[in-house]
C-alpha atoms as a PDB file:
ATOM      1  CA  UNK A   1     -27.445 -10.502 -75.543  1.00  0.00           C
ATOM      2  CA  UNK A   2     -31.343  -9.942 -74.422  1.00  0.00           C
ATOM      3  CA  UNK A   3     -34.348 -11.460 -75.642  1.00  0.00           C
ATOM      4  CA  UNK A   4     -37.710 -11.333 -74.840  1.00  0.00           C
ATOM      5  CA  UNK A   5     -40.004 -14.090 -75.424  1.00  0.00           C
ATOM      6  CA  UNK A   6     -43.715 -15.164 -75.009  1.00  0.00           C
ATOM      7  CA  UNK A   7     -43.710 -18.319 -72.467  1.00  0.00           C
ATOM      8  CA  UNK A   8     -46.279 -21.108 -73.993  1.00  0.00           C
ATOM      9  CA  UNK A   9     -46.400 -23.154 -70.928  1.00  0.00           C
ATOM     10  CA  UNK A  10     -49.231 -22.063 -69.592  1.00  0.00           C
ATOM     11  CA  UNK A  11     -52.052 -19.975 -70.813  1.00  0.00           C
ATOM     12  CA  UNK A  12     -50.795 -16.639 -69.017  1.00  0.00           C
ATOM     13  CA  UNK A  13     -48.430 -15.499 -71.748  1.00  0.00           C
ATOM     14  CA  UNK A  14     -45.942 -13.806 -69.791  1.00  0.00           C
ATOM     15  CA  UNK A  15     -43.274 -11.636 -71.607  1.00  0.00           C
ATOM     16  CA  UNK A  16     -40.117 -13.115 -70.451  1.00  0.00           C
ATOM     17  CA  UNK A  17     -36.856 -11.384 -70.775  1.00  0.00           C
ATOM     18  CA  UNK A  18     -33.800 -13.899 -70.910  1.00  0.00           C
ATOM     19  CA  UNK A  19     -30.180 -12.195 -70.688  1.00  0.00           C
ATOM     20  CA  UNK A  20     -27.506 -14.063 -71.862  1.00  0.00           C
ATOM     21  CA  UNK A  21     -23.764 -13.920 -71.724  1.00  0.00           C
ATOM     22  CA  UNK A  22     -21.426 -16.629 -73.610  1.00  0.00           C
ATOM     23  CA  UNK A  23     -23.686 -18.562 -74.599  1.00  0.00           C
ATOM     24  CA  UNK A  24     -25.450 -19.474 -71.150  1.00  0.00           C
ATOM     25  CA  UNK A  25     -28.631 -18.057 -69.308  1.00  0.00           C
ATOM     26  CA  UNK A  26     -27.132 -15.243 -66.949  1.00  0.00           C
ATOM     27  CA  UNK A  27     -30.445 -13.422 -65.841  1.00  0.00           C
ATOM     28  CA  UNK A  28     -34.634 -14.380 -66.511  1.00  0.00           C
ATOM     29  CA  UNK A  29     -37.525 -12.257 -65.225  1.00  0.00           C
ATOM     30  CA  UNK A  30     -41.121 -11.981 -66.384  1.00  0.00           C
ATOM     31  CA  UNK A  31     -41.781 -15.321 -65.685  1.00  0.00           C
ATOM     32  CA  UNK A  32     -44.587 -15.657 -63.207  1.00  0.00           C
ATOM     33  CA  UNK A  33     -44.271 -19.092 -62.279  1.00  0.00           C
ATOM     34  CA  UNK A  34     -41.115 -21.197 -62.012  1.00  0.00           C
ATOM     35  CA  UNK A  35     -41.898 -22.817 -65.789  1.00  0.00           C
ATOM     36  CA  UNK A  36     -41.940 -20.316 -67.267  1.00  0.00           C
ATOM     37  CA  UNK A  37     -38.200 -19.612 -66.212  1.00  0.00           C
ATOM     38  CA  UNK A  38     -37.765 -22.954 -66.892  1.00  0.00           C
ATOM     39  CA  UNK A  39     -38.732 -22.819 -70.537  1.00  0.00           C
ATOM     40  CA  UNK A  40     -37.016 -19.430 -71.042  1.00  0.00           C
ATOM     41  CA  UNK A  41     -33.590 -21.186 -70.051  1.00  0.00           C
ATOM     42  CA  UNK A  42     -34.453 -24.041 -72.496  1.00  0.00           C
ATOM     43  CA  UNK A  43     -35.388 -21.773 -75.392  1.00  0.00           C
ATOM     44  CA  UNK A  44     -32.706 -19.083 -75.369  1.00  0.00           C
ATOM     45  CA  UNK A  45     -29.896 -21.949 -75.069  1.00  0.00           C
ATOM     46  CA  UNK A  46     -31.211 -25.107 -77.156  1.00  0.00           C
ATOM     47  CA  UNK A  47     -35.341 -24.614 -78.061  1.00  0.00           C
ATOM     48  CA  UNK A  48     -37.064 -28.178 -78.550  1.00  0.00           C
ATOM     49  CA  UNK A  49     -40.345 -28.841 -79.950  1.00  0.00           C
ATOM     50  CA  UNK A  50     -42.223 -31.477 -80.374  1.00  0.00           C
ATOM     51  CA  UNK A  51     -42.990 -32.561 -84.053  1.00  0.00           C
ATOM     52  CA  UNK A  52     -46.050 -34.138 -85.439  1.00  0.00           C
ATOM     53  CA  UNK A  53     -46.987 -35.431 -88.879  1.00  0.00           C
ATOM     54  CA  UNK A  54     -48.224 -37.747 -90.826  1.00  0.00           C
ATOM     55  CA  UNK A  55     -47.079 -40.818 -92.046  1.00  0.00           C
ATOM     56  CA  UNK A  56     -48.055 -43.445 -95.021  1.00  0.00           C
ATOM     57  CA  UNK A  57     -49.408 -46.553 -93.945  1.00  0.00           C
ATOM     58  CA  UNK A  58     -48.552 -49.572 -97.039  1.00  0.00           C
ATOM     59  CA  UNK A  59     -52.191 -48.979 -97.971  1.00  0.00           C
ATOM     60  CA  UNK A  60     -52.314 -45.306 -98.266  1.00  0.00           C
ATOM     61  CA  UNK A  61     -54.023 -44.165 -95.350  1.00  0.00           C
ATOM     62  CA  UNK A  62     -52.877 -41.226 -93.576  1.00  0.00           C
ATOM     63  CA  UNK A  63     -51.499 -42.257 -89.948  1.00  0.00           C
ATOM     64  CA  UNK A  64     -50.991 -39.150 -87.704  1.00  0.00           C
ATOM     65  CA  UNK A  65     -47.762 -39.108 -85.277  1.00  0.00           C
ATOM     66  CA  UNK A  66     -45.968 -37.031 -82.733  1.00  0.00           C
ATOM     67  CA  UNK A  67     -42.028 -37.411 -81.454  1.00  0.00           C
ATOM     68  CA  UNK A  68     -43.065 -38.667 -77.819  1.00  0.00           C
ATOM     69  CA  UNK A  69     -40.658 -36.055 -76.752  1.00  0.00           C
ATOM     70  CA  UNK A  70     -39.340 -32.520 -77.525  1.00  0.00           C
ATOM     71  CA  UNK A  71     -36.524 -32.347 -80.334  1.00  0.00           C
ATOM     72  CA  UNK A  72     -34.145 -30.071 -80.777  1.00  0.00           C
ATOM     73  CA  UNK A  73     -35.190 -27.371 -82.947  1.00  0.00           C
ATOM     74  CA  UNK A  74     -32.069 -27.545 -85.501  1.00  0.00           C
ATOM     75  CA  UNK A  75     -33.294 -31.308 -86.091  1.00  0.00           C
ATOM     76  CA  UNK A  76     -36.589 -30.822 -86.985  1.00  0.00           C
ATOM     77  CA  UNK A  77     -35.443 -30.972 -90.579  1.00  0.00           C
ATOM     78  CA  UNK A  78     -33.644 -34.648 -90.370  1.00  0.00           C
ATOM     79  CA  UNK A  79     -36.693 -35.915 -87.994  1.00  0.00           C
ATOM     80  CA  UNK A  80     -38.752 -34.489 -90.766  1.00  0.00           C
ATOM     81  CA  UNK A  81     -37.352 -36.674 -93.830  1.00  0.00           C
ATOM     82  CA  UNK A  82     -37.272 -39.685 -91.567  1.00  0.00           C
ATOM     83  CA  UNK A  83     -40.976 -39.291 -91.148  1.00  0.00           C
ATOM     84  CA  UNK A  84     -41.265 -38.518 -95.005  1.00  0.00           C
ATOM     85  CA  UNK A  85     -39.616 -42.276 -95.595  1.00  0.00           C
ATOM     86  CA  UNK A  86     -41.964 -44.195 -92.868  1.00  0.00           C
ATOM     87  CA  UNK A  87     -43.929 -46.152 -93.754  1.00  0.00           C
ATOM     88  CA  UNK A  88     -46.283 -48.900 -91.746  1.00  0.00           C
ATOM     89  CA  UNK A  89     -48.729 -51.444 -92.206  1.00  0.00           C
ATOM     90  CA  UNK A  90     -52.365 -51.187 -90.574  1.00  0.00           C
ATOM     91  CA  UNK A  91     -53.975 -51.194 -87.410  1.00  0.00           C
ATOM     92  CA  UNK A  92     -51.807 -49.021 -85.626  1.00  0.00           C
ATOM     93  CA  UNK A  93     -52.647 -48.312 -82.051  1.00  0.00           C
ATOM     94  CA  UNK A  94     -52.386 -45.016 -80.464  1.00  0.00           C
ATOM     95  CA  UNK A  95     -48.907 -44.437 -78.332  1.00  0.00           C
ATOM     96  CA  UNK A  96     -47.691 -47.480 -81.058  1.00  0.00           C
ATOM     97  CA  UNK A  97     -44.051 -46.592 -81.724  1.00  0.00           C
ATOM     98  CA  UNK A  98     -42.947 -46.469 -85.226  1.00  0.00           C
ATOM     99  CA  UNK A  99     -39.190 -45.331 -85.353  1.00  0.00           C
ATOM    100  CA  UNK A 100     -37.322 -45.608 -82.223  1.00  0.00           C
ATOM    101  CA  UNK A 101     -34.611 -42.747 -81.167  1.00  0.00           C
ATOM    102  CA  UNK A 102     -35.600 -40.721 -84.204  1.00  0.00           C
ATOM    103  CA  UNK A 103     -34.054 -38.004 -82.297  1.00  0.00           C
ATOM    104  CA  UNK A 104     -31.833 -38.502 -79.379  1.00  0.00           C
ATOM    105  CA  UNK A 105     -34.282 -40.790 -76.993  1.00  0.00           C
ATOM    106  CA  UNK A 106     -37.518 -39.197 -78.698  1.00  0.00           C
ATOM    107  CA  UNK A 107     -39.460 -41.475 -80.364  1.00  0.00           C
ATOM    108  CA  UNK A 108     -41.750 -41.499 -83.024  1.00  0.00           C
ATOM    109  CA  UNK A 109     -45.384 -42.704 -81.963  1.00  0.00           C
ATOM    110  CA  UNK A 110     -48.469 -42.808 -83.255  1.00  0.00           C
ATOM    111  CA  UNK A 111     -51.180 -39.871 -82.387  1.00  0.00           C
ATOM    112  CA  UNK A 112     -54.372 -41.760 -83.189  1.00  0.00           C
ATOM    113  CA  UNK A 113     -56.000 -45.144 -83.752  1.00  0.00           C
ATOM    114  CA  UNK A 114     -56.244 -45.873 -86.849  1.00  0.00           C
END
């Protein structure tokens, strides 16, 4: 199977072609630097993304958050409705962690003082 994809890791875009065979990487060119590869391999076998939100704080402010890592992509959905059930109680700090291992060792943290 062959895909082509747009590599986000830096702002040079390159068209990367990724060909795999039972389900593992066998062949990736486009890339011109060795991210780029790097992220094709990741992508084509198990993408990850990072996930930001917002969260409630007891008072009803809006608290914006981030997972501190990628996720995998087929979890955003349970990460997600974790998020949609947090809650916390003011000040939060920026890099504060709210729920720990929300996904695998990715936690989630908060994005801005608040």
């Amino acid at each position: 199977m062959i895909k082509t994809l747009t590599c986000i890791e830096c702002p040079m875009g390159c068209e990367i072609t990724v060909e795999e065979e039972n389900g593992a990487v066998k062949n990736v060119s486009g890339n011109s630097c060795p991210r780029g590869k790097l992220y094709a391999e990741s992508e084509a076998v198990c993408p990850k993304r990072v996930v930001t939100s917002t969260v409630r704080a007891e008072s009803g402010e809006m608290v914006p958050v981030k997972t501190n890592k990628p996720v995998n992509k087929n979890e955003i959905f349970k990460v997600m409705d974790i998020i949609k059930r947090t809650r916390c109680r003011l000040p939060v700090q920026l890099g504060e962690v709210l729920v720990k291992n929300i996904s695998g060792d990715a936690d989630l943290i908060v994005s801005g003082n608040v």
